[in-house]
Every structure is written in structure tokens, then in C-alpha cells.
PDB file of N, CA and C in Angstrom:
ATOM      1  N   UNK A   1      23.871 119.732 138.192  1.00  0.00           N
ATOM      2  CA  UNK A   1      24.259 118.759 139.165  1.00  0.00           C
ATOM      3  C   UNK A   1      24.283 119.495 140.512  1.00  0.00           C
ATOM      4  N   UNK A   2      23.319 119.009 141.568  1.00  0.00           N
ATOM      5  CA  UNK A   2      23.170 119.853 142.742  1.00  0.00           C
ATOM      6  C   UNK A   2      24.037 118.075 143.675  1.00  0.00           C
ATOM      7  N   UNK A   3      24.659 119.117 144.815  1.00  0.00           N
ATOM      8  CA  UNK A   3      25.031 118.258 145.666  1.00  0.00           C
ATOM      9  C   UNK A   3      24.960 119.055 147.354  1.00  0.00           C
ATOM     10  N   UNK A   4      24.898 118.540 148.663  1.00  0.00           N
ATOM     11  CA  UNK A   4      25.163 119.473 149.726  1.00  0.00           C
ATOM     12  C   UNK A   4      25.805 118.428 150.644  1.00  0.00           C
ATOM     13  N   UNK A   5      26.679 119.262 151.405  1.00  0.00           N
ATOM     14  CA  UNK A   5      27.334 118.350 152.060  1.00  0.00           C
ATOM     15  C   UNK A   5      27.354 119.451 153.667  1.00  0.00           C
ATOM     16  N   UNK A   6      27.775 118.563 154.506  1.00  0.00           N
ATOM     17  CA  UNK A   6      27.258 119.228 156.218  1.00  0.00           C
ATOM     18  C   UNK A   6      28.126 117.722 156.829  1.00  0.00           C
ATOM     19  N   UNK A   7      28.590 118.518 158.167  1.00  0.00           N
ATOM     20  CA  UNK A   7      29.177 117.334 158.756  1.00  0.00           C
ATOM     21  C   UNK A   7      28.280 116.904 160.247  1.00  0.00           C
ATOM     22  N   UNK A   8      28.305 115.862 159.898  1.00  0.00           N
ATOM     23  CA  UNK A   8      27.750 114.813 160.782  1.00  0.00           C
ATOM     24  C   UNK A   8      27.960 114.775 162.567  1.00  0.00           C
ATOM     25  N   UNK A   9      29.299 114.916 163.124  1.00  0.00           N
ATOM     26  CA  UNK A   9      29.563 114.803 163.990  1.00  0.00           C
ATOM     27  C   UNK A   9      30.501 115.888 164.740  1.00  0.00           C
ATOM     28  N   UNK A  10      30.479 116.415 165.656  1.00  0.00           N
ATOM     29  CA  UNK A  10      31.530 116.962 166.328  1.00  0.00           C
ATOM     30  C   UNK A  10      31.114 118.452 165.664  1.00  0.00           C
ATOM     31  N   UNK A  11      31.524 119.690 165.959  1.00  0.00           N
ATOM     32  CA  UNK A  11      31.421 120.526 166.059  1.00  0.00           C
ATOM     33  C   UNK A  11      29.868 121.814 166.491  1.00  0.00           C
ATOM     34  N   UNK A  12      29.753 121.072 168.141  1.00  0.00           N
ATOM     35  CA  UNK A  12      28.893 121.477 168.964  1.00  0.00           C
ATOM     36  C   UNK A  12      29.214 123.157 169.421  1.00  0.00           C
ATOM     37  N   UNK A  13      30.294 123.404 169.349  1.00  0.00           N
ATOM     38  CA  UNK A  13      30.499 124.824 170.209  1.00  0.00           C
ATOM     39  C   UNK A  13      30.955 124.748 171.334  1.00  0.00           C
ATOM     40  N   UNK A  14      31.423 123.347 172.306  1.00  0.00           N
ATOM     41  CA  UNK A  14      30.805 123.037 173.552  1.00  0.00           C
ATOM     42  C   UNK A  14      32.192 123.519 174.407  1.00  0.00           C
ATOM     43  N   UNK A  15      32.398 123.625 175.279  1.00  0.00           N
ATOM     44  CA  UNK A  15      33.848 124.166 175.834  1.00  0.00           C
ATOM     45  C   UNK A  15      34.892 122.936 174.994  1.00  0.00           C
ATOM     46  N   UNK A  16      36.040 123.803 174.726  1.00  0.00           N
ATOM     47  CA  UNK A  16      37.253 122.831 174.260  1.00  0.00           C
ATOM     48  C   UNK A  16      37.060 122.013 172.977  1.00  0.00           C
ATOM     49  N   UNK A  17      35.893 122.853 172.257  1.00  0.00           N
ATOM     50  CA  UNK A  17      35.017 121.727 171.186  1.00  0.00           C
ATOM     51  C   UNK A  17      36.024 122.877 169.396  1.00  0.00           C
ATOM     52  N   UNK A  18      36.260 122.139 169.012  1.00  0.00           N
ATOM     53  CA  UNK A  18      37.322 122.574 167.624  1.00  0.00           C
ATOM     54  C   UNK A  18      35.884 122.825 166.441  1.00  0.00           C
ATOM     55  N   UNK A  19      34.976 123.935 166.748  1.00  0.00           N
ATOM     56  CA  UNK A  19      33.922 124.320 165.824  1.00  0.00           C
ATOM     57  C   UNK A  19      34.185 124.036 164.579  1.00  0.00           C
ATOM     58  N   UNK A  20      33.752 122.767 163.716  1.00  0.00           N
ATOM     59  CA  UNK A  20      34.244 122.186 162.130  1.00  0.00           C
ATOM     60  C   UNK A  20      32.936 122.772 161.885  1.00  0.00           C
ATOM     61  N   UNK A  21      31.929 122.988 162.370  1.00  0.00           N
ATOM     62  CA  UNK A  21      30.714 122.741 161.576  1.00  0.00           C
ATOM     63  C   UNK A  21      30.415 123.419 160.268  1.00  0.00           C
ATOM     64  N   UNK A  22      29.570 122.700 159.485  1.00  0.00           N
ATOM     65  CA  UNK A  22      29.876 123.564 157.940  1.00  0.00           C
ATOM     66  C   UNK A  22      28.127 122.723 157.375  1.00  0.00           C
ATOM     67  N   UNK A  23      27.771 123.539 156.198  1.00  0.00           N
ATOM     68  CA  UNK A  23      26.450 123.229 155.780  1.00  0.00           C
ATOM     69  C   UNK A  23      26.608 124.056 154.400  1.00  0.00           C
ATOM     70  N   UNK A  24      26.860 123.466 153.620  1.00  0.00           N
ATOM     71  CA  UNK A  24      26.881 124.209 151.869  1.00  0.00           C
ATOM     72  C   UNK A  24      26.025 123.000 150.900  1.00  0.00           C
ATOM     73  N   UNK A  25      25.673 123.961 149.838  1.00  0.00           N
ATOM     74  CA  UNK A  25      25.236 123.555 148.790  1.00  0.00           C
ATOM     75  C   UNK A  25      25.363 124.337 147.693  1.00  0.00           C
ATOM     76  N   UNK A  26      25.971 122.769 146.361  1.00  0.00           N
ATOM     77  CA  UNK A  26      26.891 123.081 145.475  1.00  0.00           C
ATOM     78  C   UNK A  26      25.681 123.041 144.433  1.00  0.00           C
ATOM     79  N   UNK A  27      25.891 123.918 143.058  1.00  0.00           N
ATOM     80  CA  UNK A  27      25.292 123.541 142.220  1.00  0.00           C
ATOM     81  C   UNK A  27      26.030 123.717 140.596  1.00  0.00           C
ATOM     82  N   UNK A  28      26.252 122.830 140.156  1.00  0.00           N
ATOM     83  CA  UNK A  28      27.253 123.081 138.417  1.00  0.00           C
ATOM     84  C   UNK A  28      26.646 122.724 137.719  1.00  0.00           C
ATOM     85  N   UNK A  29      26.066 124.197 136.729  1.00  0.00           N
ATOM     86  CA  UNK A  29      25.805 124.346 135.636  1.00  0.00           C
ATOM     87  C   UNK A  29      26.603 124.241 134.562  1.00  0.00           C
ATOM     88  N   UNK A  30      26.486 123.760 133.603  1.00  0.00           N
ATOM     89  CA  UNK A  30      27.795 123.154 132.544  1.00  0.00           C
ATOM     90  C   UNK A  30      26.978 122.453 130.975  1.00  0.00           C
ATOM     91  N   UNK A  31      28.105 123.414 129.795  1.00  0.00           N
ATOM     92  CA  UNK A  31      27.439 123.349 128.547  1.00  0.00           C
ATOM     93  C   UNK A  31      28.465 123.207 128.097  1.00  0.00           C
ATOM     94  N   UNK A  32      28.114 122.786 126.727  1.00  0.00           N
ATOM     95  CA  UNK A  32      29.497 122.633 125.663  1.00  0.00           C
ATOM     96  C   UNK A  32      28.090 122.726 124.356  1.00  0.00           C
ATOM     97  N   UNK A  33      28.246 123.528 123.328  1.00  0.00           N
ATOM     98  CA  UNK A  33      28.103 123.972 122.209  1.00  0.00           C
ATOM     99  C   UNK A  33      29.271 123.374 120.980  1.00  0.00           C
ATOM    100  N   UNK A  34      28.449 122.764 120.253  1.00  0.00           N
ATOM    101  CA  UNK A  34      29.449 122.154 119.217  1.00  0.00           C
ATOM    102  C   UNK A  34      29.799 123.204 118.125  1.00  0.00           C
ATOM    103  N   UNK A  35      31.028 123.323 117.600  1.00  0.00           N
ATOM    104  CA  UNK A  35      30.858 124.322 116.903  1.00  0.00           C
ATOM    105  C   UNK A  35      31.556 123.856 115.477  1.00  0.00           C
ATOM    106  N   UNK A  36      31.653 122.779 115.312  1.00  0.00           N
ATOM    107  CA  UNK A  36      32.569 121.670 114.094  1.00  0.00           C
ATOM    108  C   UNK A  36      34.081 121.810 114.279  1.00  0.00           C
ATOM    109  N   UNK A  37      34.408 120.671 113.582  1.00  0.00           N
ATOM    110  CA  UNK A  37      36.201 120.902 113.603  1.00  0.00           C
ATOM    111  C   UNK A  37      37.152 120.694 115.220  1.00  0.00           C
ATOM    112  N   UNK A  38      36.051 120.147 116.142  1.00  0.00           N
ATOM    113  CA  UNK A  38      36.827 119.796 117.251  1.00  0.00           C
ATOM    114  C   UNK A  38      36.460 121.264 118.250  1.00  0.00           C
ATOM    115  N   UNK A  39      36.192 122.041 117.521  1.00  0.00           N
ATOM    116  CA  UNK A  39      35.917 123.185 118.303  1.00  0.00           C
ATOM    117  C   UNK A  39      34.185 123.596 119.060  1.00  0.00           C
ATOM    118  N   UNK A  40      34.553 123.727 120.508  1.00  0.00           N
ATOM    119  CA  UNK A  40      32.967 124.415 121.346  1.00  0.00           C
ATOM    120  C   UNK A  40      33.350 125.359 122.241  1.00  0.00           C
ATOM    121  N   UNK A  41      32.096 125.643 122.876  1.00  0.00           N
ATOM    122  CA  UNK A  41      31.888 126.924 123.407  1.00  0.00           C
ATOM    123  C   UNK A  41      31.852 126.368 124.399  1.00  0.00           C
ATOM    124  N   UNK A  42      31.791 126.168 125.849  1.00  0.00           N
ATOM    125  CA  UNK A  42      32.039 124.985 127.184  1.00  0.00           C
ATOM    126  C   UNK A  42      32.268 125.899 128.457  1.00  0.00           C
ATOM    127  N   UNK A  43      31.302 125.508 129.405  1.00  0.00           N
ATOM    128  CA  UNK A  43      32.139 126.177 130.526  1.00  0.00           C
ATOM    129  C   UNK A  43      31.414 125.511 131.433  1.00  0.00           C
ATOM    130  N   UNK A  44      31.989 125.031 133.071  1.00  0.00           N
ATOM    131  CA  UNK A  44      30.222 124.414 133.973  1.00  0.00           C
ATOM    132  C   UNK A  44      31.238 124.927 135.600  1.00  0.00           C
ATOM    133  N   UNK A  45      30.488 126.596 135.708  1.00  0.00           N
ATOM    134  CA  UNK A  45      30.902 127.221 137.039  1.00  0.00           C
ATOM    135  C   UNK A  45      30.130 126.536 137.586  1.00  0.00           C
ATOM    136  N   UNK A  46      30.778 126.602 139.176  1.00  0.00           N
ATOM    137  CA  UNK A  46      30.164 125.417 140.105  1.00  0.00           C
ATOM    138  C   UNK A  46      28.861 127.247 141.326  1.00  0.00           C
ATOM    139  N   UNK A  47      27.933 127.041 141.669  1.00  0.00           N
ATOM    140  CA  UNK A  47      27.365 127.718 142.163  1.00  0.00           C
ATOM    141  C   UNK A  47      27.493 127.562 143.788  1.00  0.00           C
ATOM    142  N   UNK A  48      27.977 128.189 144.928  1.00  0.00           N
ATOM    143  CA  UNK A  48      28.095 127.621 146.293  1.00  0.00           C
ATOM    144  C   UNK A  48      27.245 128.219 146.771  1.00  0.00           C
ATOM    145  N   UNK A  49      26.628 127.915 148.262  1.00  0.00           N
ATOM    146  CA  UNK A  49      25.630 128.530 149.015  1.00  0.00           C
ATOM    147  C   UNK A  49      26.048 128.051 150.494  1.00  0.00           C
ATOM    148  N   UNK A  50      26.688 129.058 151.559  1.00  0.00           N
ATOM    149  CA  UNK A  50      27.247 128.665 152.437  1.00  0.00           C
ATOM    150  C   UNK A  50      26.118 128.810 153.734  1.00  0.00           C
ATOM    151  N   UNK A  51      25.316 127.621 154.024  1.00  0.00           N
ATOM    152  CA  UNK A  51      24.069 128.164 154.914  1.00  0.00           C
ATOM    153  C   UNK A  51      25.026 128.790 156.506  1.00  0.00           C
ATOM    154  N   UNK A  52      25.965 128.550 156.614  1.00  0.00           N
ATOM    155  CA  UNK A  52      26.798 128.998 157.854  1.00  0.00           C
ATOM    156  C   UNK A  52      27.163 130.277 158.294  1.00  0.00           C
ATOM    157  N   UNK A  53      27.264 130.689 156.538  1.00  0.00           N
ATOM    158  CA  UNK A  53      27.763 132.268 156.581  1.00  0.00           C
ATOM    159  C   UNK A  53      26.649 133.466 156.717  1.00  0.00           C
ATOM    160  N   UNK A  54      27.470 134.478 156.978  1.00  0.00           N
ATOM    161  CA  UNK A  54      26.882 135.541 157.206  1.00  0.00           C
ATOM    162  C   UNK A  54      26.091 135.868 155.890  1.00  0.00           C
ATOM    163  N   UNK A  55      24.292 136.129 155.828  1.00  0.00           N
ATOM    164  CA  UNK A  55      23.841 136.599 154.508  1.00  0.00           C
ATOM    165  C   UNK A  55      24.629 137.313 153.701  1.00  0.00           C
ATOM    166  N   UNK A  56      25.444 137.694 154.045  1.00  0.00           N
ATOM    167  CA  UNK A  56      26.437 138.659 152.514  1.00  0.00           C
ATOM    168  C   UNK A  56      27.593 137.983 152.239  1.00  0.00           C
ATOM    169  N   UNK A  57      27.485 137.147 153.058  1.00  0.00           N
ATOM    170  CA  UNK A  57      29.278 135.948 152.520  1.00  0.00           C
ATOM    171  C   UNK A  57      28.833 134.537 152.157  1.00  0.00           C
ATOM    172  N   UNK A  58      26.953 134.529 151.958  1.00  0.00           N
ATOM    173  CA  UNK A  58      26.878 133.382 151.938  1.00  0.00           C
ATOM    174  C   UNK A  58      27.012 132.692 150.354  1.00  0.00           C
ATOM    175  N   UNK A  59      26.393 133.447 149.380  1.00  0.00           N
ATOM    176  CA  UNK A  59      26.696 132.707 148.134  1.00  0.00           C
ATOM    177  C   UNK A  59      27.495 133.122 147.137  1.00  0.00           C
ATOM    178  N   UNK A  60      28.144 132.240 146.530  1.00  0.00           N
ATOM    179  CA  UNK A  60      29.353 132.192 145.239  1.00  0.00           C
ATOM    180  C   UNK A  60      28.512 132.107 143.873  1.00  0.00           C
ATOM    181  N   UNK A  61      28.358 133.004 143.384  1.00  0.00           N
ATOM    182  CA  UNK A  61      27.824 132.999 141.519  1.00  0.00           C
ATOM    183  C   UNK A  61      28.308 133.347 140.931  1.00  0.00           C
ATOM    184  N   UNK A  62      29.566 132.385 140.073  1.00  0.00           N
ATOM    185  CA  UNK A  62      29.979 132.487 138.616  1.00  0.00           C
ATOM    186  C   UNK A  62      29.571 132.450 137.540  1.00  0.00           C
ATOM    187  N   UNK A  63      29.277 133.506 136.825  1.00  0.00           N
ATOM    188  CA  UNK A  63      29.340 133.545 135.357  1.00  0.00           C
ATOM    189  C   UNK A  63      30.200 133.075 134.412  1.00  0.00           C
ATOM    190  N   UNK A  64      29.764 131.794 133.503  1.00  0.00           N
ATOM    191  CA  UNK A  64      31.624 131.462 132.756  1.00  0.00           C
ATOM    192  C   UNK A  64      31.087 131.320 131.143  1.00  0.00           C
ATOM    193  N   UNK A  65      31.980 131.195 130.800  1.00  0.00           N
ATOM    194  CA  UNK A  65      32.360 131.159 129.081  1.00  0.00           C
ATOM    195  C   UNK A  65      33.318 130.922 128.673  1.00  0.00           C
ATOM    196  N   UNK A  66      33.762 129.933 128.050  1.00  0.00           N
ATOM    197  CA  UNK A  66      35.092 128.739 127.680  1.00  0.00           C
ATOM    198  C   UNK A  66      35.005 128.595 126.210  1.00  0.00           C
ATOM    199  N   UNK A  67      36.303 128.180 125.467  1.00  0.00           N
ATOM    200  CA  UNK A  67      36.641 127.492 124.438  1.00  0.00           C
ATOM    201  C   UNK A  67      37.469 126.381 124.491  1.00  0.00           C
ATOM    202  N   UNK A  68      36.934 125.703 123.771  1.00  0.00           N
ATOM    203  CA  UNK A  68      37.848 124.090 124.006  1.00  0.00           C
ATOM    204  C   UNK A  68      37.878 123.484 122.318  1.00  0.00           C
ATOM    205  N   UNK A  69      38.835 123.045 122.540  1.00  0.00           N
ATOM    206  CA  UNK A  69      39.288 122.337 121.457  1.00  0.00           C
ATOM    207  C   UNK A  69      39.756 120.785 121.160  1.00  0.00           C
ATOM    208  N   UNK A  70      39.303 120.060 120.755  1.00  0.00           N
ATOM    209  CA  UNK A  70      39.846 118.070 120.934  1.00  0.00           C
ATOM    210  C   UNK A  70      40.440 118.080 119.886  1.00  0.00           C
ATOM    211  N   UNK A  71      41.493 117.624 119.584  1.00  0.00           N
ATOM    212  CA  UNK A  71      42.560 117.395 118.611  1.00  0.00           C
ATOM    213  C   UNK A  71      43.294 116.130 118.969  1.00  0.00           C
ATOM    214  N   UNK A  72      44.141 115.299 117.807  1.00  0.00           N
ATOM    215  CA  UNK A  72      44.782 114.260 117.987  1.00  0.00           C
ATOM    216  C   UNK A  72      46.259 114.782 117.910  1.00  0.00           C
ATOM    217  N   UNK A  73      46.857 114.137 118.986  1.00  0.00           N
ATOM    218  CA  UNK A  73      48.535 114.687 119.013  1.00  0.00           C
ATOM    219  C   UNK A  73      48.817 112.709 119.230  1.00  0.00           C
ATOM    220  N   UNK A  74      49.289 112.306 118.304  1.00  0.00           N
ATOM    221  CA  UNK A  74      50.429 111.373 118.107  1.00  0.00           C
ATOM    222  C   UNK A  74      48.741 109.881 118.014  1.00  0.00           C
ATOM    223  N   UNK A  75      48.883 108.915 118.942  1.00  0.00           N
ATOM    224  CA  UNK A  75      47.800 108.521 119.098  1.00  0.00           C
ATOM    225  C   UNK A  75      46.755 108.601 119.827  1.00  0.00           C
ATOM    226  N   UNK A  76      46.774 109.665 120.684  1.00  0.00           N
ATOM    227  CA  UNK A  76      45.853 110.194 121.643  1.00  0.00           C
ATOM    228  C   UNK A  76      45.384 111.558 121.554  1.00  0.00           C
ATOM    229  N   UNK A  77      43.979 111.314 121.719  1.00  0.00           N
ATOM    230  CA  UNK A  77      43.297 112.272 121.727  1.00  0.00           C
ATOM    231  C   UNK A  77      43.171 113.174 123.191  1.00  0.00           C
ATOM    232  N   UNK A  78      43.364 114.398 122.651  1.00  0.00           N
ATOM    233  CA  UNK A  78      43.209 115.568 123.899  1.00  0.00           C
ATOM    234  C   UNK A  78      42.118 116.543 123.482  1.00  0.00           C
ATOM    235  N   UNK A  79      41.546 116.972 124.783  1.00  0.00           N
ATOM    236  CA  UNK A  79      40.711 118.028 124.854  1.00  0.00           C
ATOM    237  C   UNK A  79      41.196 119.638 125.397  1.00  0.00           C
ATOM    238  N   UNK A  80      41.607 120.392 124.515  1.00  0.00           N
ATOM    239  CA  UNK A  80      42.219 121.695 125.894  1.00  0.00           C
ATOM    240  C   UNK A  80      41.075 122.715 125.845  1.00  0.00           C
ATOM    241  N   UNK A  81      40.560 123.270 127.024  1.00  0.00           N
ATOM    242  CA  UNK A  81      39.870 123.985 127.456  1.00  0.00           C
ATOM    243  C   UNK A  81      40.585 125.298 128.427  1.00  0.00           C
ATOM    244  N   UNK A  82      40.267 126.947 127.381  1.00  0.00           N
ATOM    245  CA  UNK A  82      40.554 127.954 128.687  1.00  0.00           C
ATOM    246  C   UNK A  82      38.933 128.373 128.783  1.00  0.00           C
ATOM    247  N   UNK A  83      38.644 129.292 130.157  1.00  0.00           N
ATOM    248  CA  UNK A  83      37.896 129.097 130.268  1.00  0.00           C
ATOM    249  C   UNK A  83      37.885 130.446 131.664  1.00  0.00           C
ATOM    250  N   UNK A  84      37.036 131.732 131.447  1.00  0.00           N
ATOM    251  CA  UNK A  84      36.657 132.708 132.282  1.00  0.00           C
ATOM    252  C   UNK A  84      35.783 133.066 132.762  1.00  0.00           C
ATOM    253  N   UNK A  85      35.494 133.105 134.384  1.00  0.00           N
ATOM    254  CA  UNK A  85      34.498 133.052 134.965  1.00  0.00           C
ATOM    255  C   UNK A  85      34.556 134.161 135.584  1.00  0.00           C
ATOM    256  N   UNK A  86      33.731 135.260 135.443  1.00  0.00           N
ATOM    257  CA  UNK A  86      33.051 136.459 136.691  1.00  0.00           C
ATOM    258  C   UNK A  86      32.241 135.727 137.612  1.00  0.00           C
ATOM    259  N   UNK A  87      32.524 136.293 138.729  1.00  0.00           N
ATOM    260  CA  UNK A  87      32.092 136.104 139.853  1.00  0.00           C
ATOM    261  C   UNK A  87      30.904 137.470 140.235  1.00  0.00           C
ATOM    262  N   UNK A  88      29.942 137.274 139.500  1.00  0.00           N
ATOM    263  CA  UNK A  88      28.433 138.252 139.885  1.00  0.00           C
ATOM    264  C   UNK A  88      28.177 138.432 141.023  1.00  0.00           C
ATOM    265  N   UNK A  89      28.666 137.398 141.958  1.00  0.00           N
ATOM    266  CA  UNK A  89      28.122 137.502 143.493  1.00  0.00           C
ATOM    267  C   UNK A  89      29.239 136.414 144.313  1.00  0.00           C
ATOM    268  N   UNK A  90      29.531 136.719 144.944  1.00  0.00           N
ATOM    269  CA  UNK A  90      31.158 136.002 146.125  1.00  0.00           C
ATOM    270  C   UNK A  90      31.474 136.882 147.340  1.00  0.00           C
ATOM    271  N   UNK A  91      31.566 136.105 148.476  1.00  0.00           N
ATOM    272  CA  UNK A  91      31.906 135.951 149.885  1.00  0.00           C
ATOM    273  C   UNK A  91      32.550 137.776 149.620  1.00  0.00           C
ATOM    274  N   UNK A  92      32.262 138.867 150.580  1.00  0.00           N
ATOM    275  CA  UNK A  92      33.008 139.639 150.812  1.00  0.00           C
ATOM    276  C   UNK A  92      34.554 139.824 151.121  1.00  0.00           C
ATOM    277  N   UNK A  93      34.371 138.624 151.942  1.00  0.00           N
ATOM    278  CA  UNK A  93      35.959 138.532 152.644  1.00  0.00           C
ATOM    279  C   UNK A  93      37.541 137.932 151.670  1.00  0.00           C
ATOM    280  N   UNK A  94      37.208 137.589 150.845  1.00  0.00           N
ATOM    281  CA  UNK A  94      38.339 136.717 150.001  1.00  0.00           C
ATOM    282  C   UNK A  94      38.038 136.860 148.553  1.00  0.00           C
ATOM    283  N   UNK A  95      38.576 136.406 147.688  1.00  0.00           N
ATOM    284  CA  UNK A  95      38.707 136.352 146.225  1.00  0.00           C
ATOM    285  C   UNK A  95      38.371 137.427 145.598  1.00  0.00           C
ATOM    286  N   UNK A  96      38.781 137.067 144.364  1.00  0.00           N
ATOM    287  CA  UNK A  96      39.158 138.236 142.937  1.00  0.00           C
ATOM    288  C   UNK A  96      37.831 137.871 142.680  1.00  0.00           C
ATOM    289  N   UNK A  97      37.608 138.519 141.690  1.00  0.00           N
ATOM    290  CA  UNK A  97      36.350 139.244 140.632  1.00  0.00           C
ATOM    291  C   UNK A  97      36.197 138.262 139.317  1.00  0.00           C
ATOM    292  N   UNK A  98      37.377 137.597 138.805  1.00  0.00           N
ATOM    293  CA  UNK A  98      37.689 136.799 138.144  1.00  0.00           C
ATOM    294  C   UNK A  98      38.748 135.567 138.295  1.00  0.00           C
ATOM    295  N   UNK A  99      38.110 134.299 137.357  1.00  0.00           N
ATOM    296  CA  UNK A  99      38.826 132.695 137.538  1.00  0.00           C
ATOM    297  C   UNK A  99      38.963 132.899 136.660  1.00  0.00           C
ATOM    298  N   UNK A 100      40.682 131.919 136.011  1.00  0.00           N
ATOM    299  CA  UNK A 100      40.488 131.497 134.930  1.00  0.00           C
ATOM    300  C   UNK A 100      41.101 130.118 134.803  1.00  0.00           C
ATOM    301  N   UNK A 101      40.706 129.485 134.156  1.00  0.00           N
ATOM    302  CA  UNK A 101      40.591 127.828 134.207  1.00  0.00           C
ATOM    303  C   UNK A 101      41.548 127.102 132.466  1.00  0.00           C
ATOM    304  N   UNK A 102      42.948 126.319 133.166  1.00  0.00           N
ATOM    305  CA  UNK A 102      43.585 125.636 131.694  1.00  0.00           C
ATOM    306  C   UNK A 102      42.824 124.157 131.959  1.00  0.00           C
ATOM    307  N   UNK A 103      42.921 123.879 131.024  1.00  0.00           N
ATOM    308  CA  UNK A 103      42.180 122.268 131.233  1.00  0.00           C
ATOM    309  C   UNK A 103      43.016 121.716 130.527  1.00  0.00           C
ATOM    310  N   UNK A 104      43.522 120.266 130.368  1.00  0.00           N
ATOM    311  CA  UNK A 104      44.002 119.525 129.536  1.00  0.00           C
ATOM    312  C   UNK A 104      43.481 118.034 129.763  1.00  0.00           C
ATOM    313  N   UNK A 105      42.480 117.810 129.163  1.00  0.00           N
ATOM    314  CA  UNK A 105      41.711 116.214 129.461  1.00  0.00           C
ATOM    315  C   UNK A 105      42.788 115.377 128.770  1.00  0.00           C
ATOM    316  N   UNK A 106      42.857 113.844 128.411  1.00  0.00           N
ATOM    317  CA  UNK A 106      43.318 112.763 127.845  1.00  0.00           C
ATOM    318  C   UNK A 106      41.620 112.444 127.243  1.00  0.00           C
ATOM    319  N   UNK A 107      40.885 111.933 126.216  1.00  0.00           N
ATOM    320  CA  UNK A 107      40.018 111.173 126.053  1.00  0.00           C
ATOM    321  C   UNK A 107      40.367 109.954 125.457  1.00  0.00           C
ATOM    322  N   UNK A 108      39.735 109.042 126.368  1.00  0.00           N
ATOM    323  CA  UNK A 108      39.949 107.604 126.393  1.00  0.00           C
ATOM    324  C   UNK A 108      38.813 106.513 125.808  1.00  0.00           C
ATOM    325  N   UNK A 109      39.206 106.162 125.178  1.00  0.00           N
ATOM    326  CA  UNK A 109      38.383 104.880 124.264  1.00  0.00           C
ATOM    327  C   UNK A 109      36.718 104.965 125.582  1.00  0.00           C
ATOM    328  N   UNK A 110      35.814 104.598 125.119  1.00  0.00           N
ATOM    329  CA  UNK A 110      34.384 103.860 125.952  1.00  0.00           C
ATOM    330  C   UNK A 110      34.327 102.405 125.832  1.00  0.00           C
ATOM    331  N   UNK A 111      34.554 101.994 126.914  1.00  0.00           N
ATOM    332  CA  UNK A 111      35.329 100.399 126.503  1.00  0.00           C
ATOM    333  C   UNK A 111      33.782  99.785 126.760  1.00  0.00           C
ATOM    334  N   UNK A 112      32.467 100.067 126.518  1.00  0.00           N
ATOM    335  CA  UNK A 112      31.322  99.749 126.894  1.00  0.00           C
ATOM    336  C   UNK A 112      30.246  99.997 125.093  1.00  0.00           C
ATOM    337  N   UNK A 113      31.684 100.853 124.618  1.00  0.00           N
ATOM    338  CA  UNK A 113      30.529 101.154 123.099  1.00  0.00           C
ATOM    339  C   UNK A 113      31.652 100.724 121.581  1.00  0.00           C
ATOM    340  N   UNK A 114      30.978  99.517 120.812  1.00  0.00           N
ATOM    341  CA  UNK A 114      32.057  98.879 120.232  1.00  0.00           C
ATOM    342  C   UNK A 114      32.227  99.738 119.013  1.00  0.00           C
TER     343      UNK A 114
END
């Protein structure tokens, strides 16, 4: 799933001008491996590309690998997902080396499939 987003208006540079301007593009790669018994292998790091930034702060590449599990607790079904991502390549200026991600979905009936 690729998406890019850039803003439209206002941030010219111009005297007294509040520089917003921004130009990225997202990309999330994302798998789930069935593995029986409610249990997979799952992970979908999101990929950034900051066209604004400096060539060495411009792109975010996570590496991930997750386990998740769907089980029924009472009458509802849950999905829990942990889930660790290296960061192969990220902005010089900020963040750790590693994410790690709790998930707790609800899954809800498909009120479209009888």
C-alpha cells in the first residue's frame, strides 16, 4: 500500500511565512502466514521517504517480524499481535534502532458475508 502526501498551501519561505512545507511517501508492506490453531507469523512496517530531508535523513526502512494469535475470550473474538521491527535505515537525527508493537484487535462479524 503506497500513499504520498505534500501540503497544498502556505509554506513559501516568504518573510513572516511559518515554513509547514513537507513532501513524503509512505509505503506498508504487510504479511500474515497462517500457521493453524489461531496462530501466524504477521508484521506490515510502514516504509517513509522524506523528499524534504537531507539525503541521509531522508528514508525510514523497517525490517519486522510478528506473532499473533486470534482466540475467543467470552463471546468475542480477539486478535493479539507483538511484533519487532529493525530499523536497517532511519533519519540520523532521532530514533532507536528498534520498535516494538502490542496490538489488541476486537474481530467483528462481516455483516456483508452470511
Amino acid at each position: 500500500m503506497v500513499n504520498h502526501q505534500w501540503n497544498l498551501g502556505g509554506g513559501d519561505g516568504g518573510p513572516g511565512s511559518n515554513d509547514q512545507s513537507f513532501s513524503t511517501t509512505a509505503a506498508q508492506y504487510f504479511y500474515a502466514i497462517g500457521l493453524g490453531r489461531g496462530w501466524q507469523l504477521a508484521s506490515g512496517p510502514v516504509v517513509v521517504y522524506d523528499w524534504k530531508a537531507d539525503s541521509d535523513d531522508a528514508l525510514t526502512f523497517p525490517l519486522g517480524l510478528g506473532v499473533a494469535k486470534t482466540a475467543h475470550i467470552g463471546s468475542m473474538t480477539w486478535k493479539f499481535e507483538l511484533q519487532a521491527q529493525y530499523f536497517a535505515e532511519q533519519p540520523g537525527t532521532f530514533g532507536g534502532d528498534w520498535q516494538y508493537k502490542l496490538t489488541v484487535t476486537p474481530v467483528i462479524h462481516n455483516p456483508f458475508v452470511r
